[in-house]
C-alpha atoms as a PDB file:
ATOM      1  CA  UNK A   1      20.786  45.462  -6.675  1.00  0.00           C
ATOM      2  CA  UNK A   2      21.464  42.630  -4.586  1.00  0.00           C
ATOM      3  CA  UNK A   3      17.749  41.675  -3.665  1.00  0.00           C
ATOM      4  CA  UNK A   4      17.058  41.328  -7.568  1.00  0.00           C
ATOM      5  CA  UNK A   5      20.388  39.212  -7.475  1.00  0.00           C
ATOM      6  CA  UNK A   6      18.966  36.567  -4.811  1.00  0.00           C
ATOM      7  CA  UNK A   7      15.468  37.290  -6.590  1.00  0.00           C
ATOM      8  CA  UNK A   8      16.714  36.043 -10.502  1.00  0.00           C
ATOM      9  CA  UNK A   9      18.879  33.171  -8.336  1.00  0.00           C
ATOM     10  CA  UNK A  10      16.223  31.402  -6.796  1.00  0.00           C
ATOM     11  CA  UNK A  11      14.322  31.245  -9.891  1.00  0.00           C
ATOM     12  CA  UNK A  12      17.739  29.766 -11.559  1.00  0.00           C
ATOM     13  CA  UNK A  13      17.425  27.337  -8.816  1.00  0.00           C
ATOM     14  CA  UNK A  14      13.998  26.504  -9.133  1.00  0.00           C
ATOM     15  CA  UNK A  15      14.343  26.306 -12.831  1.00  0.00           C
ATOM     16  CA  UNK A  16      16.766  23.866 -12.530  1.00  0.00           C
ATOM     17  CA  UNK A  17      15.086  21.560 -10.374  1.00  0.00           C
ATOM     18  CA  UNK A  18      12.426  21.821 -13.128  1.00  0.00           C
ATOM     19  CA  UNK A  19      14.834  20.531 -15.433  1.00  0.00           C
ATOM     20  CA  UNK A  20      15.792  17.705 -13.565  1.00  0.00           C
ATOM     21  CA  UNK A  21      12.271  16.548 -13.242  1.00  0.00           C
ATOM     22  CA  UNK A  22      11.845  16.893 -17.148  1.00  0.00           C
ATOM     23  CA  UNK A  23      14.910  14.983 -17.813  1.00  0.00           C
ATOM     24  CA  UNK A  24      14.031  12.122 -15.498  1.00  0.00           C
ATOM     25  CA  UNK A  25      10.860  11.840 -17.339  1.00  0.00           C
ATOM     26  CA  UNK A  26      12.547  11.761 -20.308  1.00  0.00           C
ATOM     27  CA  UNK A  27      14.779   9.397 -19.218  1.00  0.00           C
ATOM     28  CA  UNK A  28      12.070   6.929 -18.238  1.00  0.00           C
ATOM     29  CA  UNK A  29       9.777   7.381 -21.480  1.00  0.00           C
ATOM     30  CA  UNK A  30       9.819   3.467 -22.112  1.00  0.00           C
ATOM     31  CA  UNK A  31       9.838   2.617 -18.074  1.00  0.00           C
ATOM     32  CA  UNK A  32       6.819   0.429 -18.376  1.00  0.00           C
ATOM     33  CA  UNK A  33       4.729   1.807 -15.715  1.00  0.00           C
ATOM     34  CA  UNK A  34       6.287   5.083 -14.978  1.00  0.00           C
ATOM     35  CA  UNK A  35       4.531   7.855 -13.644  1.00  0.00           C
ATOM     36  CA  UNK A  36       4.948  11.429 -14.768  1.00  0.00           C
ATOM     37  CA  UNK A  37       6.361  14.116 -12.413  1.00  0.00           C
ATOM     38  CA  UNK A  38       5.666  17.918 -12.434  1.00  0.00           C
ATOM     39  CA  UNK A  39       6.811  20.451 -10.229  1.00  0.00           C
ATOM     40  CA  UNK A  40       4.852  23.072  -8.301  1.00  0.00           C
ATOM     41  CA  UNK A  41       5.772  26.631  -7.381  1.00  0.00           C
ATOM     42  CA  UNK A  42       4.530  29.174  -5.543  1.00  0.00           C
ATOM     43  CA  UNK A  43       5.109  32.642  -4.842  1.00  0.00           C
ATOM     44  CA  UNK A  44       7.156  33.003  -1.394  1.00  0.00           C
ATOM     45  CA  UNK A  45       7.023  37.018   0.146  1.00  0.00           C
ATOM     46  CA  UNK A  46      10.099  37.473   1.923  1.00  0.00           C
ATOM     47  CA  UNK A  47       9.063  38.652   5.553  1.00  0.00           C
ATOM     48  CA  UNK A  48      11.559  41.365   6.691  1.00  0.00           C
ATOM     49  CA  UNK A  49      13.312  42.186   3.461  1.00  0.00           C
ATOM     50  CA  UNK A  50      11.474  45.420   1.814  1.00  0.00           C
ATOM     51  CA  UNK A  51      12.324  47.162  -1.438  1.00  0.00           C
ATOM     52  CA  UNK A  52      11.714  50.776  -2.281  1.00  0.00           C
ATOM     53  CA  UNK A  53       9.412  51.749  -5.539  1.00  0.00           C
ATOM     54  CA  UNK A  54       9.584  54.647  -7.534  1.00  0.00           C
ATOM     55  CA  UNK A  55       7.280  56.762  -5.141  1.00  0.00           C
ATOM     56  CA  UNK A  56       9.667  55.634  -2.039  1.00  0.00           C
ATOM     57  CA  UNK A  57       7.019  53.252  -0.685  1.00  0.00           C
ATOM     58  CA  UNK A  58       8.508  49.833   0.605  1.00  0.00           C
ATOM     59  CA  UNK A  59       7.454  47.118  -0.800  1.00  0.00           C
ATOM     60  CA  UNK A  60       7.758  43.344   0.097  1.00  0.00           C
ATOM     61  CA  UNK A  61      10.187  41.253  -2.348  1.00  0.00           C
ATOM     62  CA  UNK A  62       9.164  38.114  -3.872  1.00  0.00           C
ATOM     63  CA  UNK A  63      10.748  35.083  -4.974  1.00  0.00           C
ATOM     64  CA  UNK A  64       9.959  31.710  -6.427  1.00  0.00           C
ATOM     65  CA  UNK A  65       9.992  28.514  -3.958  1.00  0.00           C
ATOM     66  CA  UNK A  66       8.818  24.795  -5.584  1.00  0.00           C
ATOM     67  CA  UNK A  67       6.914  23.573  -2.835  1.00  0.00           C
ATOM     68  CA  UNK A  68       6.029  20.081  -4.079  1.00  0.00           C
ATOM     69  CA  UNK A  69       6.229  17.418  -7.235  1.00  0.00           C
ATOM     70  CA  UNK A  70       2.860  16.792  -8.711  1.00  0.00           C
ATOM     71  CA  UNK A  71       2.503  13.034 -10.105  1.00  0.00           C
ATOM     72  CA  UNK A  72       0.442  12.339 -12.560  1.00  0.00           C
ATOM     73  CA  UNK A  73      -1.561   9.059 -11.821  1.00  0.00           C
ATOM     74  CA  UNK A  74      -2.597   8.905 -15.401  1.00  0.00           C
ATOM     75  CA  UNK A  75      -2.508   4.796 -16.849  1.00  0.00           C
ATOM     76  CA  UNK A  76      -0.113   4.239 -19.317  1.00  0.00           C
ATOM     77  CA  UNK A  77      -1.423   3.033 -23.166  1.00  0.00           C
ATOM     78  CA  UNK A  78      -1.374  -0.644 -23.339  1.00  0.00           C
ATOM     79  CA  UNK A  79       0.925  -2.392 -25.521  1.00  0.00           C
ATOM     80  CA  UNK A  80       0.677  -6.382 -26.481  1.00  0.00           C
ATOM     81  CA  UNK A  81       4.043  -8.173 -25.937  1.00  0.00           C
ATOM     82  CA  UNK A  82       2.715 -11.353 -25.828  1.00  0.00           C
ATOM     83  CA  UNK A  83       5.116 -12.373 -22.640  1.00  0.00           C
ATOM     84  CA  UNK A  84       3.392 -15.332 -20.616  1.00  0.00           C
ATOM     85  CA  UNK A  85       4.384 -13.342 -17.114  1.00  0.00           C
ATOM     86  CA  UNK A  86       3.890  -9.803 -18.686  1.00  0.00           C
ATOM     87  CA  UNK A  87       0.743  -7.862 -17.084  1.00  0.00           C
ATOM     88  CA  UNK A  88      -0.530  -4.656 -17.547  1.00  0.00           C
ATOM     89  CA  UNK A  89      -3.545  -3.815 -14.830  1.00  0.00           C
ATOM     90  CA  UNK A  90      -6.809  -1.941 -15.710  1.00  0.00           C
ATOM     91  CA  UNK A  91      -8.193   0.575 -13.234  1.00  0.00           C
ATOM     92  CA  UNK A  92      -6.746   1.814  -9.899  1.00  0.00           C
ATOM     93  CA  UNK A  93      -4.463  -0.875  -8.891  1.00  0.00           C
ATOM     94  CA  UNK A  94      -1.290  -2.158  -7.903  1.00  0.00           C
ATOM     95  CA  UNK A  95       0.636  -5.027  -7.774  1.00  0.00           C
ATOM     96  CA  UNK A  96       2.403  -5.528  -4.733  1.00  0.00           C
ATOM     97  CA  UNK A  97       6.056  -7.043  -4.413  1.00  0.00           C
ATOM     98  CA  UNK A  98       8.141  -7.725  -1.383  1.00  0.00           C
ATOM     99  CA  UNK A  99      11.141  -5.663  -0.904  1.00  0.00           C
ATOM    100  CA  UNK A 100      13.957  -5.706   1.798  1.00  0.00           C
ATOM    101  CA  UNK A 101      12.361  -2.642   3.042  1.00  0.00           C
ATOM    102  CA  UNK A 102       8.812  -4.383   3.142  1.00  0.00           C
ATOM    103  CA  UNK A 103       5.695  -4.074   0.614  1.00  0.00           C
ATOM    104  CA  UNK A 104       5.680  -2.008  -1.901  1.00  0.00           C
ATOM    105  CA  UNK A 105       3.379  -0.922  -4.740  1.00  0.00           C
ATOM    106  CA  UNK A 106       3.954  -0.820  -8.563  1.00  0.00           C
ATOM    107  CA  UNK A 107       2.155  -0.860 -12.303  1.00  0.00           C
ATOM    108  CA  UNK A 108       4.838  -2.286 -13.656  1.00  0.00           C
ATOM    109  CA  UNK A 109       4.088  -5.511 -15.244  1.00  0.00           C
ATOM    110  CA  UNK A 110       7.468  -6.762 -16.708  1.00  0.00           C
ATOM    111  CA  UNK A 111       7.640  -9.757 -14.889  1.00  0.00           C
ATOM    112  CA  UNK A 112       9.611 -13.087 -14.589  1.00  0.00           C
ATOM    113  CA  UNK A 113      10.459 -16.324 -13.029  1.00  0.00           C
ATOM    114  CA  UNK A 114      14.109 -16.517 -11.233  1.00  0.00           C
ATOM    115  CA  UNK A 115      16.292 -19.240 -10.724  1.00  0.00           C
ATOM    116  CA  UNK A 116      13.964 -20.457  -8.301  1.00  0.00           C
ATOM    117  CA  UNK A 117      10.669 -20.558  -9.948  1.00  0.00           C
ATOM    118  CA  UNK A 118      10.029 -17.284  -8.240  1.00  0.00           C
ATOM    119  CA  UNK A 119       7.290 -15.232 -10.196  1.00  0.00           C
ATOM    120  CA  UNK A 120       9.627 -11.705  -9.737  1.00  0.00           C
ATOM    121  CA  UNK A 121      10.070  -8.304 -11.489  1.00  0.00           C
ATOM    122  CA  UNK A 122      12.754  -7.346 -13.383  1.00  0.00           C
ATOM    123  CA  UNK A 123      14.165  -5.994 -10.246  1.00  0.00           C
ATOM    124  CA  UNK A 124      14.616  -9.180  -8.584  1.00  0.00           C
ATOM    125  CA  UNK A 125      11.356  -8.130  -5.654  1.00  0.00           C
ATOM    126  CA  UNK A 126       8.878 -11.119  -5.646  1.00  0.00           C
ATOM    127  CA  UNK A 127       5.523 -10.374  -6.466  1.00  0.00           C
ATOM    128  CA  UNK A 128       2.696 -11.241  -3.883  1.00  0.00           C
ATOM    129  CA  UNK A 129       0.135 -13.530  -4.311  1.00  0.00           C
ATOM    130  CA  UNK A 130      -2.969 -13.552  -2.119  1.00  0.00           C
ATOM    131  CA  UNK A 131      -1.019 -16.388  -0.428  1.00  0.00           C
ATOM    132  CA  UNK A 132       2.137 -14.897  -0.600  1.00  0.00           C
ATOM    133  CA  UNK A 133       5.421 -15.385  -3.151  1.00  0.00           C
ATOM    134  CA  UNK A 134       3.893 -16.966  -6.235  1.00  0.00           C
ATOM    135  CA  UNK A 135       6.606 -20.009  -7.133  1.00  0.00           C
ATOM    136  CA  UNK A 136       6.499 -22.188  -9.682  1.00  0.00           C
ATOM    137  CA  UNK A 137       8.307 -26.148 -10.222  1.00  0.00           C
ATOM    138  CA  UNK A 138       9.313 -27.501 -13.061  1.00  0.00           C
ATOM    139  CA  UNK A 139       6.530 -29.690 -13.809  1.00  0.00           C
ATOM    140  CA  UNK A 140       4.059 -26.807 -13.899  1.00  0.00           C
ATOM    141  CA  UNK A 141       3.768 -25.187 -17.368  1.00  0.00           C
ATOM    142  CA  UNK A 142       1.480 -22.762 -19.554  1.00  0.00           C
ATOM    143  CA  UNK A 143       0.811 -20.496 -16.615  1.00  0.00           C
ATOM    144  CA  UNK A 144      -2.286 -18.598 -17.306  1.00  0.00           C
ATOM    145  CA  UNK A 145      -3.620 -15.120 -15.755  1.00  0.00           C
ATOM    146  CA  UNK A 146      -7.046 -14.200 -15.309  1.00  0.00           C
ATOM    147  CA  UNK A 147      -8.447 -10.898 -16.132  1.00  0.00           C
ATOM    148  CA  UNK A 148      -9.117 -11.223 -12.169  1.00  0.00           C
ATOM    149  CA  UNK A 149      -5.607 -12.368 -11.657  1.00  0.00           C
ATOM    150  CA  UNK A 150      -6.017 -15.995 -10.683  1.00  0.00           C
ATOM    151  CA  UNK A 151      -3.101 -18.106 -12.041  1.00  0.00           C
ATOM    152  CA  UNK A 152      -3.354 -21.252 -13.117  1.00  0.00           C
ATOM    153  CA  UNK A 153      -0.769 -23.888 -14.751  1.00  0.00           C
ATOM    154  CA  UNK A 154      -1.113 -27.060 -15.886  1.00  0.00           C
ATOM    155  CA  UNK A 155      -1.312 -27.907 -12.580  1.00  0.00           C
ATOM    156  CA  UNK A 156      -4.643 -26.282 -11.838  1.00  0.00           C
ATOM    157  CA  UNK A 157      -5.361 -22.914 -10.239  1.00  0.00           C
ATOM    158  CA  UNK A 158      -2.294 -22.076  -8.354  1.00  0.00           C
ATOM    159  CA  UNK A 159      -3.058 -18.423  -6.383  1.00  0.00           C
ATOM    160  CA  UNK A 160      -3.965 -14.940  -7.404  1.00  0.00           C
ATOM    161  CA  UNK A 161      -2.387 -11.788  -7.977  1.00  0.00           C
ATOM    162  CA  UNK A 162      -2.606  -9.504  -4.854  1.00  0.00           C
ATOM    163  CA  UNK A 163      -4.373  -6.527  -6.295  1.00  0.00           C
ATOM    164  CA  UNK A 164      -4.531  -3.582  -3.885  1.00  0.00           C
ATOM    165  CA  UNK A 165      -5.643   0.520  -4.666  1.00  0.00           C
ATOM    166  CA  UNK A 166      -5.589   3.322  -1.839  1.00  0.00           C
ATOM    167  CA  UNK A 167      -7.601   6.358  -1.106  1.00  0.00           C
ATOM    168  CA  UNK A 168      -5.481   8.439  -1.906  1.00  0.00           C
ATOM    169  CA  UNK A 169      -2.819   8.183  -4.393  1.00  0.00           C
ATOM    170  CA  UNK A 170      -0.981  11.682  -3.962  1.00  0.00           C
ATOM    171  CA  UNK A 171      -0.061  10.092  -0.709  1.00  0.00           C
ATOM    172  CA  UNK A 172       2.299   7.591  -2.095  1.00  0.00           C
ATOM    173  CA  UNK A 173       6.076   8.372  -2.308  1.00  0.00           C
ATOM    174  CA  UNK A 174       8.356   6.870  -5.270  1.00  0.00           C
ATOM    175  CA  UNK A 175      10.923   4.939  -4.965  1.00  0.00           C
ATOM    176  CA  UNK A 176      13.101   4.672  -7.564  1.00  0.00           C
ATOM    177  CA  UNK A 177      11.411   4.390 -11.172  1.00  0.00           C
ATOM    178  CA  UNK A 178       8.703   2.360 -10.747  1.00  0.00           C
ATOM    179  CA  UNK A 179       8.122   1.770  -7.292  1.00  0.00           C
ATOM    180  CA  UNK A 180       5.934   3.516  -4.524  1.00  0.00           C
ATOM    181  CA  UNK A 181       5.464   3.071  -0.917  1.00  0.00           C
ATOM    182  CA  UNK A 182       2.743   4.339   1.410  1.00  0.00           C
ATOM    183  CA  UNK A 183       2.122   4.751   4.882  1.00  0.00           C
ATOM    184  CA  UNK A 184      -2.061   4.527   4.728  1.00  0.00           C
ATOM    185  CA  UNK A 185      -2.554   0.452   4.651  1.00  0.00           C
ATOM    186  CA  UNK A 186      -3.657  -0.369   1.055  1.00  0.00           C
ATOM    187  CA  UNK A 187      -7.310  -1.955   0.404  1.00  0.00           C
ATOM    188  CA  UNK A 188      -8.316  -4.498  -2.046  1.00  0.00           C
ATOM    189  CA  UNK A 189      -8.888  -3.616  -5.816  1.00  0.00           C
ATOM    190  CA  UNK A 190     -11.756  -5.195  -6.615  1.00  0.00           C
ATOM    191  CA  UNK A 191     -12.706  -3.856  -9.689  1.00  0.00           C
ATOM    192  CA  UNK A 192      -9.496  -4.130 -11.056  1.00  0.00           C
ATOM    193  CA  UNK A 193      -8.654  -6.234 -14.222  1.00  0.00           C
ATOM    194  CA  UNK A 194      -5.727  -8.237 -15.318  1.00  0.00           C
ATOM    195  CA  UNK A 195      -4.314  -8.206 -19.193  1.00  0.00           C
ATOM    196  CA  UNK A 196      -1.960 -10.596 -20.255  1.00  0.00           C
ATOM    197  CA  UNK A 197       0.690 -10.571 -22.240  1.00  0.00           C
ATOM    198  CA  UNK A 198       0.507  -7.025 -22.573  1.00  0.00           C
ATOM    199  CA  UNK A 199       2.515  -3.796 -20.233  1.00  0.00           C
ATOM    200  CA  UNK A 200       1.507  -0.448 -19.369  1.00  0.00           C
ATOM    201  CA  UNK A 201       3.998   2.122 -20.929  1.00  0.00           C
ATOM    202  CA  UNK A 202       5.085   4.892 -18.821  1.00  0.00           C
ATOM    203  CA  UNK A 203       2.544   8.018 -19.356  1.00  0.00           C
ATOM    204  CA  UNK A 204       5.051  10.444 -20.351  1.00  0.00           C
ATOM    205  CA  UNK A 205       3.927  12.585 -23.083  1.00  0.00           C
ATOM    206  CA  UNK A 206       7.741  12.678 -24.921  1.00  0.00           C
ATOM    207  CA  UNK A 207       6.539  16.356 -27.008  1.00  0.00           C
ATOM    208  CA  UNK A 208       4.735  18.019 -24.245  1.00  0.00           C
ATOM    209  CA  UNK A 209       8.111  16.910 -22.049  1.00  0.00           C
ATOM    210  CA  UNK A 210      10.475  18.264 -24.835  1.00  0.00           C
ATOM    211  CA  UNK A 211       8.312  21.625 -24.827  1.00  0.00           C
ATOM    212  CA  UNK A 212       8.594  22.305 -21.158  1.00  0.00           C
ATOM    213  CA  UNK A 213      12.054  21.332 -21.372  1.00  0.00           C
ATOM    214  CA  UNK A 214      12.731  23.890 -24.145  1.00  0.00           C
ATOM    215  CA  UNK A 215      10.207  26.542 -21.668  1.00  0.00           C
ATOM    216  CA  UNK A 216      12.642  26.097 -19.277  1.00  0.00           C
ATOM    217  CA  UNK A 217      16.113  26.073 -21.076  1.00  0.00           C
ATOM    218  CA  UNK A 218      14.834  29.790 -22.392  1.00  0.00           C
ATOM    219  CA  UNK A 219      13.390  31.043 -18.814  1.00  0.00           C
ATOM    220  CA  UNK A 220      17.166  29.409 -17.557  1.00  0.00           C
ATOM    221  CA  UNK A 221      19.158  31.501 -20.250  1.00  0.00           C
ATOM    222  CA  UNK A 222      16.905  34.693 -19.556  1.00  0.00           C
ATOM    223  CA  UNK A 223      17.589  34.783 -16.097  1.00  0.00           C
ATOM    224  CA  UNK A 224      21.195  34.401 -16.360  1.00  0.00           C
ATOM    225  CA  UNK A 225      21.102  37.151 -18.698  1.00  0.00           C
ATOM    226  CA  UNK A 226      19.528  39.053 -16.200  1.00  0.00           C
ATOM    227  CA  UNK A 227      22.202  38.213 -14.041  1.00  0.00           C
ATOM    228  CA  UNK A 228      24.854  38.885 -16.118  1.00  0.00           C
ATOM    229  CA  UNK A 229      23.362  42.733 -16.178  1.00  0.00           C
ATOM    230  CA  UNK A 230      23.095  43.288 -12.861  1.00  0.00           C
ATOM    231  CA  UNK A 231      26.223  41.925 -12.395  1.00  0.00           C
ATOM    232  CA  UNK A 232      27.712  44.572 -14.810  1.00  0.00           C
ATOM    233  CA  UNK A 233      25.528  47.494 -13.593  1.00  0.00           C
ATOM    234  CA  UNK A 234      27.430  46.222  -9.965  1.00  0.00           C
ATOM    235  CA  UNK A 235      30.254  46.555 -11.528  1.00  0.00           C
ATOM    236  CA  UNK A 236      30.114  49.855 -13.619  1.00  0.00           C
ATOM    237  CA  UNK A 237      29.031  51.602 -10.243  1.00  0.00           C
ATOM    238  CA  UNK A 238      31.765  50.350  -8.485  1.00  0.00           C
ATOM    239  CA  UNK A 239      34.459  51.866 -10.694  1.00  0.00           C
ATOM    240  CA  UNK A 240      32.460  54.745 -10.983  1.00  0.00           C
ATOM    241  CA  UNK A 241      32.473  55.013  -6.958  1.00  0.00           C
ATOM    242  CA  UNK A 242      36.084  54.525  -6.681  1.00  0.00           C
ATOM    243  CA  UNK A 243      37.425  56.477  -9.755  1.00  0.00           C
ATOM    244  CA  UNK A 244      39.575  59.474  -8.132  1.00  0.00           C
ATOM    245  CA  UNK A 245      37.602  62.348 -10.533  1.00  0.00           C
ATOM    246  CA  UNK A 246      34.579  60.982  -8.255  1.00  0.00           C
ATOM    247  CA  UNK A 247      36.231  62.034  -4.834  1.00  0.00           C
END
């Protein structure tokens, strides 16, 4: 009784991780830029606890153990804001901006100039230039991006947009909602292109989301039910174990 009590808990507990990856998802449905996040499980034997069948053979006891978040790399659909410093990037690449924590890596194109000219995201992190911060002075105007992300202003060709990709995107951890670091040294995205004016939505599917969340609210409420059954059955054969017409 008490193994298929810690069996039907630590599928409560992985169900409700699940749910907190489906909310955040949810949550972030018009994060321009936001990735998707899925959880994996696997099946985890137990190594020294056994169970008896029917026939009085023992048999090893299993339970269920999320052993890592999937993210889905998937781009985003494309939709035309017509912002002068909004970008949305074509292909496998990334943007990079300059955090206190160093470089890191993000499809988010919402961008926008601070107090000091700084070309930043909506975060306050500067984006990077191939030469650096990109920073603009008041006499520069009509700043124009490239579909290879050379900016130019009235002024002339100013810089261009530090496009980088990486062998491996599974490898990169998120920070936040929109941001990623990575330990592997990023390489340049060259085939990359650069659409102005326009943002990558997040790729959350809302329905498919709202179906797995309502999969998991009915696995959730199954297993407790389970619980709560066991957790009579516990109960009836204590009182039947220490009722006196039993001694």
């Amino acid at each position: 009784m008490e193994n298929a009590l810690l069996i039907s808990m630590s599928r409560q507990m992985a169900l409700q991780r699940r749910m907190d990856v489906l909310a955040n998802n949810m949550a972030n449905v018009n994060t321009a830029g936001f990735k998707s996040d899925s959880l994996m499980f696997e099946e985890y034997l137990m190594p020294v606890a056994r169970m008896n069948d029917v026939n009085g053979s023992p048999s090893r006891l299993s339970y269920v153990q999320d052993v890592a978040v999937y993210r889905d790399f998937a781009e985003g659909t494309v939709e035309q804001t017509g912002g002068e410093l909004d970008v949305a990037l074509s292909g496998d690449a990334w943007l990079v901006v300059d955090t206190p924590n160093g470089d890191r890596y993000t499809r988010n194109g919402q961008l926008k100039l601070d107090a000091d000219g700084q070309l930043v995201t909506l975060d306050g992190f500067a984006v990077m230039g191939e030469g650096g911060p990109l920073t603009f002075t008041v006499d520069e105007s009509g700043i124009e991006i490239a579909r290879d992300g050379t900016i130019s202003t009235s002024q002339g060709i100013k810089d261009q947009l530090r496009l980088v990709r990486f062998e491996n995107n599974n490898l990169l951890s998120k920070e936040g909602s929109t941001l990623f670091s990575s330990e592997a040294a990023p390489i340049a995205a060259e085939n990359a292109e650069v659409m102005q004016g326009m943002i990558e939505k997040s790729n959350v599917q809302p329905v498919i989301e709202l179906t797995r969340i309502i999969e998991t609210v009915r696995a959730y409420t199954s297993v407790t039910r389970t619980l709560q059954q066991t957790h009579d059955l516990r109960r009836d054969a204590i009182e039947r174990l220490g009722s006196p017409n039993q001694a």
